[in-house]
Protein backbone atom coordinates (compact mmCIF):
# COMPACT_ATOMS: atom_id res chain seq x y z
CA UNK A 1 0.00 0.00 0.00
CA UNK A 2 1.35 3.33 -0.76
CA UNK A 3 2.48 5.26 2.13
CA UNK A 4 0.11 8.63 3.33
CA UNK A 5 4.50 9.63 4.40
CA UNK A 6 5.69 9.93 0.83
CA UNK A 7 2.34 11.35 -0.69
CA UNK A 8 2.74 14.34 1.62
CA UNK A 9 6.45 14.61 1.18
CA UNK A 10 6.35 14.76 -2.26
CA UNK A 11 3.35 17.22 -2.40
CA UNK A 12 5.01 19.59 0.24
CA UNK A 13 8.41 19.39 -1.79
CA UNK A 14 6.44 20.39 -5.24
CA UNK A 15 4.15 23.01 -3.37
CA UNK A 16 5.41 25.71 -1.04
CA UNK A 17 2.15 26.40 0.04
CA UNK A 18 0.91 22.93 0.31
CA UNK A 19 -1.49 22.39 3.40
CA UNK A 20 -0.24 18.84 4.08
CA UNK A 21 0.54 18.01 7.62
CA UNK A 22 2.83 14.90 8.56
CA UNK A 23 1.75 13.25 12.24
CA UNK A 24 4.05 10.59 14.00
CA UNK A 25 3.26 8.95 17.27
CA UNK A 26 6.99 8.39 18.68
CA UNK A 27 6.58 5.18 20.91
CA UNK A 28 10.51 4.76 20.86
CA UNK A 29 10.94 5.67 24.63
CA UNK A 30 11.84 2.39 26.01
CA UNK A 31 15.61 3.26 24.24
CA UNK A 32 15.33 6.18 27.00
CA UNK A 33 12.85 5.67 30.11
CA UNK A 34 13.41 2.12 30.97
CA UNK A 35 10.41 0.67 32.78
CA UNK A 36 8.89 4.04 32.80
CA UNK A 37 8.74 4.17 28.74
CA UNK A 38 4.98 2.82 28.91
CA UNK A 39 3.69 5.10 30.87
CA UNK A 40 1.33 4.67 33.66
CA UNK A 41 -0.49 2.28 33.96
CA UNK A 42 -4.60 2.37 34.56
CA UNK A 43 -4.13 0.59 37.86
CA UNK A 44 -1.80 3.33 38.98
CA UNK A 45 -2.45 5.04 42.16
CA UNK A 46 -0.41 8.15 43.81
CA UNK A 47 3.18 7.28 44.95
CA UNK A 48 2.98 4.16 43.44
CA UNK A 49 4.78 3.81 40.41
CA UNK A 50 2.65 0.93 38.32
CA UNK A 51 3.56 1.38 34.99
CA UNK A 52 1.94 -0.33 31.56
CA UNK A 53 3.93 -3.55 30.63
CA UNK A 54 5.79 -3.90 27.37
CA UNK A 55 3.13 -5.71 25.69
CA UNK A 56 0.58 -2.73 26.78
CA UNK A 57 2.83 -0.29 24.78
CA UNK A 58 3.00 -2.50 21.64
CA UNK A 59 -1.04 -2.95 21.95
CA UNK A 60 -1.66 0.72 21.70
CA UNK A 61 0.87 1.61 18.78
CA UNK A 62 -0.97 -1.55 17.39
CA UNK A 63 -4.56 0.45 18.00
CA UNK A 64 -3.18 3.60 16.92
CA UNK A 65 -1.78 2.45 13.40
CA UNK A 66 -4.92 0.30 12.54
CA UNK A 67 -7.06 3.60 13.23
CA UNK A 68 -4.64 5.03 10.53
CA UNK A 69 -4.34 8.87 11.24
CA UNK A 70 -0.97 9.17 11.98
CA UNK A 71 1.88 9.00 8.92
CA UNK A 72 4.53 7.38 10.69
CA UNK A 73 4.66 4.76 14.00
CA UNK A 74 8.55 5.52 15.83
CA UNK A 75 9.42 2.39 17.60
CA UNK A 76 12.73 1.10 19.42
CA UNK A 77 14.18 -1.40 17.12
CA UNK A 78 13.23 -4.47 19.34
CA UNK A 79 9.38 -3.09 18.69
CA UNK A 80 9.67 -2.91 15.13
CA UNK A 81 10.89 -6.35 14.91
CA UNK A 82 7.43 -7.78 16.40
CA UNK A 83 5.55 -5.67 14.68
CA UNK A 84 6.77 -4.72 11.07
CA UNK A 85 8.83 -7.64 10.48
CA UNK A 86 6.52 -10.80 12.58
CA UNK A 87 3.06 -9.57 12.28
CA UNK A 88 3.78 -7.50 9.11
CA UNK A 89 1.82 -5.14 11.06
CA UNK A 90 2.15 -1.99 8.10
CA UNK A 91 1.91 -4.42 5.05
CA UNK A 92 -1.59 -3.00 4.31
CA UNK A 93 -1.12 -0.06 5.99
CA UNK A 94 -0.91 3.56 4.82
CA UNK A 95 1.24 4.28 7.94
CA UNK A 96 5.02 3.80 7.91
CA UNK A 97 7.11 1.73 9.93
CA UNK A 98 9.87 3.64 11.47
CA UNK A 99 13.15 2.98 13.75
CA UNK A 100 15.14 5.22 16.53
CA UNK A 101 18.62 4.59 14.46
CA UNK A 102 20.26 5.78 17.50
CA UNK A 103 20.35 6.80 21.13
CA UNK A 104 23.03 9.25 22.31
CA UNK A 105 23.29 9.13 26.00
CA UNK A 106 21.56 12.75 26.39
CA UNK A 107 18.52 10.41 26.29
CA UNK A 108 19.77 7.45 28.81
CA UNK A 109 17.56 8.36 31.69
CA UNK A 110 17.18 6.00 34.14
CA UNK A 111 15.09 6.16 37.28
CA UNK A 112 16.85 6.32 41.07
CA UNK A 113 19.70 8.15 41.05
CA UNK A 114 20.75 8.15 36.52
CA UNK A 115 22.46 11.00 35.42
CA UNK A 116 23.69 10.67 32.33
CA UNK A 117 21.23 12.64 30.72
CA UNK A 118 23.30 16.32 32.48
CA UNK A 119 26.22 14.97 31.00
CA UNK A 120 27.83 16.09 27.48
CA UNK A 121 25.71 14.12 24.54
CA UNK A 122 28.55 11.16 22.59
CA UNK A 123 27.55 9.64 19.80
CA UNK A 124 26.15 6.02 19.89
CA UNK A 125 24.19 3.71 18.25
CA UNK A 126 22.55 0.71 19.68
CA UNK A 127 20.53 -0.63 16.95
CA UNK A 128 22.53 -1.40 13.26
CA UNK A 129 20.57 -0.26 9.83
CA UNK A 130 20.82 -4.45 9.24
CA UNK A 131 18.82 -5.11 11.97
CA UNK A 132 16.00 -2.61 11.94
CA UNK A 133 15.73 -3.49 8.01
CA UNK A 134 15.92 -7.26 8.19
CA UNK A 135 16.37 -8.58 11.71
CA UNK A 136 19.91 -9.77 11.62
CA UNK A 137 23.53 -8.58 11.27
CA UNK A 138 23.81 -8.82 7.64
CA UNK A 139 20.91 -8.43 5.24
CA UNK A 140 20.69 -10.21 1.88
CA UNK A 141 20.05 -7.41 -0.80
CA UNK A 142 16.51 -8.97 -1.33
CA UNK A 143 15.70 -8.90 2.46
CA UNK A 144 15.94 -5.29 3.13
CA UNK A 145 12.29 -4.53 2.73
CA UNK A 146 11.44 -7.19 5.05
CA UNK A 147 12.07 -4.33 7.99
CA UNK A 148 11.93 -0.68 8.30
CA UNK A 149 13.62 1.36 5.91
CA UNK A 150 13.34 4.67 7.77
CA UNK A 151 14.60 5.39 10.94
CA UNK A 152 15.49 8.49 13.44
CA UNK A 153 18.95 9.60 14.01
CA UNK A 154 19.47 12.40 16.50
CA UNK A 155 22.19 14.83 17.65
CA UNK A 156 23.16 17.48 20.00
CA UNK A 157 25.04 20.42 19.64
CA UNK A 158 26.84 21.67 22.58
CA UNK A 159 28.66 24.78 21.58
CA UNK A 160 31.70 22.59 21.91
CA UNK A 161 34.18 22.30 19.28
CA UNK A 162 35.32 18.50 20.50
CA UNK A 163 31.81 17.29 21.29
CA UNK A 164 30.19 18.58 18.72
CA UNK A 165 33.22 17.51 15.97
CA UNK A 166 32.26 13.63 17.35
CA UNK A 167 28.65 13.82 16.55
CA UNK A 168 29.14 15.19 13.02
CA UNK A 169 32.05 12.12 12.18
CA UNK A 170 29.20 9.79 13.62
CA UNK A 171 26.37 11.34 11.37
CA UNK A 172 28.67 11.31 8.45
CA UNK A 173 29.45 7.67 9.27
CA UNK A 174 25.68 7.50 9.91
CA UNK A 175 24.63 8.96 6.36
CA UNK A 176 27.44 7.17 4.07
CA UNK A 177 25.95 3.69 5.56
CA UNK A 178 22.20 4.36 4.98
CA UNK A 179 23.24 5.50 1.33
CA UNK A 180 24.48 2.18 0.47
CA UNK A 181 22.02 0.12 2.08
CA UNK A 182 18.98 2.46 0.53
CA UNK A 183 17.95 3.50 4.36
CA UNK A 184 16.33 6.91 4.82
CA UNK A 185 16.24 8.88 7.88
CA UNK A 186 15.16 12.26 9.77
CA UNK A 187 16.97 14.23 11.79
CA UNK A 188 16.13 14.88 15.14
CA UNK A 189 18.35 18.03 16.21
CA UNK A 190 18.52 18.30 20.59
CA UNK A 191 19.21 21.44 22.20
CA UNK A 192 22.27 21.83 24.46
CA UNK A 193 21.97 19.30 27.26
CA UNK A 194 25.40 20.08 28.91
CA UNK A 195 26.53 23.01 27.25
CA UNK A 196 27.13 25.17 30.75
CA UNK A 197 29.38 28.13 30.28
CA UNK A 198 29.30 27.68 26.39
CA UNK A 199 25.19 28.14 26.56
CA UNK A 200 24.30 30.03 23.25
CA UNK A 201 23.10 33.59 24.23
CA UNK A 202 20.76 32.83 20.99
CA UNK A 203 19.23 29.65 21.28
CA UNK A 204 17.23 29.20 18.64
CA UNK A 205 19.49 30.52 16.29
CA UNK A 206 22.14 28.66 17.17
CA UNK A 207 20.19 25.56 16.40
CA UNK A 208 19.13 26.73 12.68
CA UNK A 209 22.69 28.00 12.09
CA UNK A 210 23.66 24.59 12.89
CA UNK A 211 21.16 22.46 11.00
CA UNK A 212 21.79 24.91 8.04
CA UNK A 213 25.72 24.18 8.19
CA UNK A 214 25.47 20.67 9.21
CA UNK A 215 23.27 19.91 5.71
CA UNK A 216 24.96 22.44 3.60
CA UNK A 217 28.00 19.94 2.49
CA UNK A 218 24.85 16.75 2.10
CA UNK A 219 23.89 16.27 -1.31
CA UNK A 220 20.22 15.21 -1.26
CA UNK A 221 20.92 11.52 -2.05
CA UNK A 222 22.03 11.86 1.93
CA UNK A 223 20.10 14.50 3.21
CA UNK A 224 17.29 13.17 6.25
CA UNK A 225 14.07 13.59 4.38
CA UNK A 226 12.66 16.28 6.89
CA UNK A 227 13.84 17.47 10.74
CA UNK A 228 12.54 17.05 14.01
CA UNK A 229 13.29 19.99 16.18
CA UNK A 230 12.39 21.51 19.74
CA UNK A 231 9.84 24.52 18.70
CA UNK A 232 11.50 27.85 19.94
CA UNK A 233 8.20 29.91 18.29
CA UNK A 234 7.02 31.70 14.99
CA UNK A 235 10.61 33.59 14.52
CA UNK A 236 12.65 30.69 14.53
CA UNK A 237 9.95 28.41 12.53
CA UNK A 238 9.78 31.01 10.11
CA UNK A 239 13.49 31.94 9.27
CA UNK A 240 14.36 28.02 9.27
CA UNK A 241 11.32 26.84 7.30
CA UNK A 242 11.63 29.63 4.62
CA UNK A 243 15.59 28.82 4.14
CA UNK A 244 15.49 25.90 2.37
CA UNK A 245 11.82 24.79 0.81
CA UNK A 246 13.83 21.70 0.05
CA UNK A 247 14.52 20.85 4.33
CA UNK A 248 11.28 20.25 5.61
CA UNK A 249 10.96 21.33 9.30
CA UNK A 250 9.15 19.07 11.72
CA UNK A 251 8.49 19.61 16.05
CA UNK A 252 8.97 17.39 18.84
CA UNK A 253 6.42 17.10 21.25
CA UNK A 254 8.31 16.89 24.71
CA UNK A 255 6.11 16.73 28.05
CA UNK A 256 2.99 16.40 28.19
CA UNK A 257 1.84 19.60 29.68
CA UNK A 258 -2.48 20.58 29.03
CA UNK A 259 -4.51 19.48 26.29
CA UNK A 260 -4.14 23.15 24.94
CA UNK A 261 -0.49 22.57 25.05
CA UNK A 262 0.00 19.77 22.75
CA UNK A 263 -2.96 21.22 20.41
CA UNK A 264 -1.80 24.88 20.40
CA UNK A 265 1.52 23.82 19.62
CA UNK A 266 0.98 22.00 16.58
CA UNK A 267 -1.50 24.76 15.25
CA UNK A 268 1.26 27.34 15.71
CA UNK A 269 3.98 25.98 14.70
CA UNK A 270 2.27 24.96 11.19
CA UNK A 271 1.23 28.42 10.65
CA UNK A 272 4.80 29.70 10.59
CA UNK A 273 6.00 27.07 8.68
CA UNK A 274 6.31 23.59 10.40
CA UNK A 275 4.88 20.65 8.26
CA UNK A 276 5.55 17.49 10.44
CA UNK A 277 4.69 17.11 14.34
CA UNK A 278 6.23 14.02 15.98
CA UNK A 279 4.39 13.58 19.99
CA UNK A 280 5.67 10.93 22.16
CA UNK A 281 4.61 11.75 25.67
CA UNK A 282 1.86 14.52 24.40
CA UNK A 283 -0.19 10.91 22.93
CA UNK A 284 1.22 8.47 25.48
CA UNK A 285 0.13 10.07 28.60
CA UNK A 286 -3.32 10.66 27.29
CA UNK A 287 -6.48 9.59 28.97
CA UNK A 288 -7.47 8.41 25.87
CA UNK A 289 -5.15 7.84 23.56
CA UNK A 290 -7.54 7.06 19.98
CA UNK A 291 -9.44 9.94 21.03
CA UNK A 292 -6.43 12.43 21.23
CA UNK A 293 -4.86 11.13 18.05
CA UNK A 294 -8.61 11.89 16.42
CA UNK A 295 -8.28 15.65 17.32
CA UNK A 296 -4.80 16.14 16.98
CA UNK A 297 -4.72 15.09 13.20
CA UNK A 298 -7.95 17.58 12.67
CA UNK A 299 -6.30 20.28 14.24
CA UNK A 300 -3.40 19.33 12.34
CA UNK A 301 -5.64 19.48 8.90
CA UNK A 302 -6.96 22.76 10.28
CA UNK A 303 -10.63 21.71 10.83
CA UNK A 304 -10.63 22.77 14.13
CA UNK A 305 -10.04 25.34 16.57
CA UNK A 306 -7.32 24.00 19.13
CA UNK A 307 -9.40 25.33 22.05
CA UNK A 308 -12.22 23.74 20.28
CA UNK A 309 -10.68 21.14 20.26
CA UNK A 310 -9.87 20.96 24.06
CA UNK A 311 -13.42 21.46 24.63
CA UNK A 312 -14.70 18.62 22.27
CA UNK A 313 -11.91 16.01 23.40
CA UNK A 314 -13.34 16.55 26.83
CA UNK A 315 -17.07 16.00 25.82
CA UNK A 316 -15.45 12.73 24.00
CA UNK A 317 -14.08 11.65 27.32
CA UNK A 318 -17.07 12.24 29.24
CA UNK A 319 -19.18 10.35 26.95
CA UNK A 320 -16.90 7.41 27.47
CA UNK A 321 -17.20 7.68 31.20
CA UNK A 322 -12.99 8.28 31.36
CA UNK A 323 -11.86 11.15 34.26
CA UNK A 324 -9.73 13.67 32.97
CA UNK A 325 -6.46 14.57 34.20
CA UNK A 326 -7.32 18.29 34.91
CA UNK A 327 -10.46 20.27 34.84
CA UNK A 328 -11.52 21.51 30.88
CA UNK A 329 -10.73 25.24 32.56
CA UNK A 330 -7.53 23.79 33.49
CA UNK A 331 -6.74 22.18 30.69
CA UNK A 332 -7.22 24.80 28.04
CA UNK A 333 -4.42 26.59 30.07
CA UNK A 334 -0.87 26.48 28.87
CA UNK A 335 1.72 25.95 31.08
CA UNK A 336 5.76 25.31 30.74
CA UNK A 337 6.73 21.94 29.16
CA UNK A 338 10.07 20.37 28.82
CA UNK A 339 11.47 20.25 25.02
CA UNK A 340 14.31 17.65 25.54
CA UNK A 341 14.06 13.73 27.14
CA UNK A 342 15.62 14.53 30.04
CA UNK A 343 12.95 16.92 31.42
CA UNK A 344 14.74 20.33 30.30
CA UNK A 345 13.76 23.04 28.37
CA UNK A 346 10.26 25.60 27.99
CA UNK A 347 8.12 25.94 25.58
CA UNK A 348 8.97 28.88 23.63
CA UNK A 349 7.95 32.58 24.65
CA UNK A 350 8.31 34.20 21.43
CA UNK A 351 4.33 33.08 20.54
CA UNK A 352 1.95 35.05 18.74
CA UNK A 353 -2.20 35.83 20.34
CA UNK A 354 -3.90 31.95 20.63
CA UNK A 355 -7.38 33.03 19.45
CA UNK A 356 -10.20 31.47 19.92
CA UNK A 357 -11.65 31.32 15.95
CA UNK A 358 -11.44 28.25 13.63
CA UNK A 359 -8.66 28.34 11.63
CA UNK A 360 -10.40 27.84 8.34
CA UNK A 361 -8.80 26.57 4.55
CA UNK A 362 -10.23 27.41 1.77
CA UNK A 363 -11.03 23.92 -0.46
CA UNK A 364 -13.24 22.92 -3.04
CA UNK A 365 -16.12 21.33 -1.80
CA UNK A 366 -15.77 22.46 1.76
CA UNK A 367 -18.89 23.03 3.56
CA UNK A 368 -19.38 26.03 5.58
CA UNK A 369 -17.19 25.59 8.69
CA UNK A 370 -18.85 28.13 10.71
CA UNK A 371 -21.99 26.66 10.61
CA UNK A 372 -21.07 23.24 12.00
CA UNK A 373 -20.01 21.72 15.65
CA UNK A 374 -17.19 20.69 16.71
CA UNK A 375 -18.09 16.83 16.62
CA UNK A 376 -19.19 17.41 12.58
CA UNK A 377 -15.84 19.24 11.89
CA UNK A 378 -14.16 15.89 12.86
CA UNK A 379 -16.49 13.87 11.44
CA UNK A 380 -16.14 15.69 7.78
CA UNK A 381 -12.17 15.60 8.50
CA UNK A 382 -12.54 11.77 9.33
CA UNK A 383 -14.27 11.25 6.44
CA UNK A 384 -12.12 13.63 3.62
CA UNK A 385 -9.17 11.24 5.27
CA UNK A 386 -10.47 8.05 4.05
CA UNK A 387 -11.85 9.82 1.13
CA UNK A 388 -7.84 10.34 0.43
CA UNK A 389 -6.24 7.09 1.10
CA UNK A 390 -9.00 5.18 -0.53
């Protein structure tokens, strides 16, 4: 089946202005969190830490690609091997499989006392290309479909000449190996986790000065088909996204935070440029997890509002009898939210007004947005999705 990843990608490549809107649930956080990866479990209860099994997890990325609104499923590479390669989970799926290629030690946090995530980032890679794209050490050239052929690599600049010299020779490395074994990838870029002293005065534009440099010598037969980057607001989005129309410029979700948060965030970003959202812990601590993927990807195809949103997610909730984690009033309040793994990190400051109006697209064929609910608005985008895939 032909993949809802590389329609998109090759209509936002052709078309600057192209509306299309990538969505990834990253379930990859057992190569970070440990037992904690899950998340909580329904059974848990305060100070007791009762979290999902492993099993859990890999049921709800199971639920969440056979509802089929996300593009892309992120999964360690153990998880990929039960599910793309033994249950050929994605063979008639619209969704694509996809790996974390590695897992620098910025994201090594384990519980009780771990601290590797406050020191300096190194480059390493757990999982080989061969494994996440056949299952084995060495793939035959006929068996490399039998996997994923798309993973995640990520790196972190530290505003140190040393450190930062590493990671590049390991992404080079990185790159020159996918290229010969056809593997594609995306580039997830970190902030500083240990930069101290060296901390960019300029945050934000120390990260797009360093994406632009990092891809400037990559010719596009290496180049990561599109980035994954902390959102440091509209300036930033803008003056990265307008660069290069050939780097396409995709968010991370980091914490949790509200509802609005996770909603708000997507919606912005978008509108100043952004045209991929990956959410790990945004969808994985979600009282409903379905029901939060529904909303996100209409938000995400600008159907609705994202406080409308909020408001119709909790209606959704209380007609399945599940308890929210915060009051609606609460929850369509944004609060600070960690950008990195390790719990670091704000969401940006440099934000435009929210609003409260639908953000509406002129289509052909649209009905009148203004004169329909929230629950029809999803319902129409529900439907114009399947209406697209077939």
């Amino acid at each position: 089946m032909q993949k809802s990843l590389d329609q998109k990608l090759a209509r936002i490549l052709a078309d600057g202005s192209s509306k299309d809107f990538i969505l990834a649930d990253a379930k990859d956080a057992d190569m970070a969190f440990g037992l904690a990866a899950p998340g909580r479990s329904p059974e848990h209860y305060a100070h007791e830490a009762l979290f999902r099994t492993l099993d859990e997890y890999r049921q709800l990325m199971r639920d969440i690609v056979r509802q089929g609104l996300v593009d892309i499923m992120l999964m360690s590479a153990s998880s990929s091997e039960v599910l793309t390669i033994q249950e050929r989970l994605f063979d008639d799926s619209h969704v694509t499989p996809a790996v974390r290629a590695n897992d620098t030690p910025d994201i090594w946090l384990a519980g009780g006392t771990g601290r590797y995530s406050s020191q300096p980032s190194r480059p390493f890679r757990t999982a080989t290309i061969d494994h996440i794209m056949c299952g084995k050490q060495d793939c035959e050239p006929g068996e490399r479909g039998v996997g994923a052929d798309l993973g995640l690599y990520s790196i972190t600049f530290n505003n140190d000449v040393d450190l930062d010299h590493r990671s590049l020779e390991a992404y080079k490395a990185f790159r020159l190996e996918a290229e010969v074994k056809g593997f594609r990838h995306f580039l997830e870029v970190f902030d500083p986790n240990a930069s101290g002293e060296n901390a960019p005065e300029d945050l934000p534009r120390f990260i797009n000065d360093n994406i632009v440099r990092a891809l400037a010598g990559v010719t596009s037969r290496g180049r990561p088909l599109f980035l994954k980057i902390a959102y440091h607001g509209p300036a930033a989005m803008e003056a990265l996204s307008r660069y290069d129309p050939s780097v396409v410029v995709g968010i991370l979700g980091g914490s949790a935070g509200t509802t609005l948060d996770a909603f708000h965030m997507l919606w912005e970003a978008k509108k100043y440029g952004a045209r991929v959202a990956l959410y790990g812990r945004k969808i994985n601590n979600a009282e409903h997890q379905l029901t939060f993927v529904r909303y996100l990807r209409a938000v995400a195809d600008d159907q609705i509002d994202p406080k409308e949103a909020v408001r119709a997610y909790h209606g959704d909730l209380e007609r399945l009898n599940i308890r929210p984690h915060r009051p609606l009033e609460e929850d369509l309040q944004q609060a600070d939210t960690a950008s990195a793994y390790s719990g670091t990190g704000t969401r940006p400051t440099d934000t435009s007004p929210t609003g409260t109006s639908t953000v509406v697209r002129t289509r052909p064929n649209e009905p009148d947005f203004s004169k329909m609910t929230q629950a029809e608005k999803v319902q129409w985008n529900l439907d114009r999705w399947k209406r697209i895939l077939g």
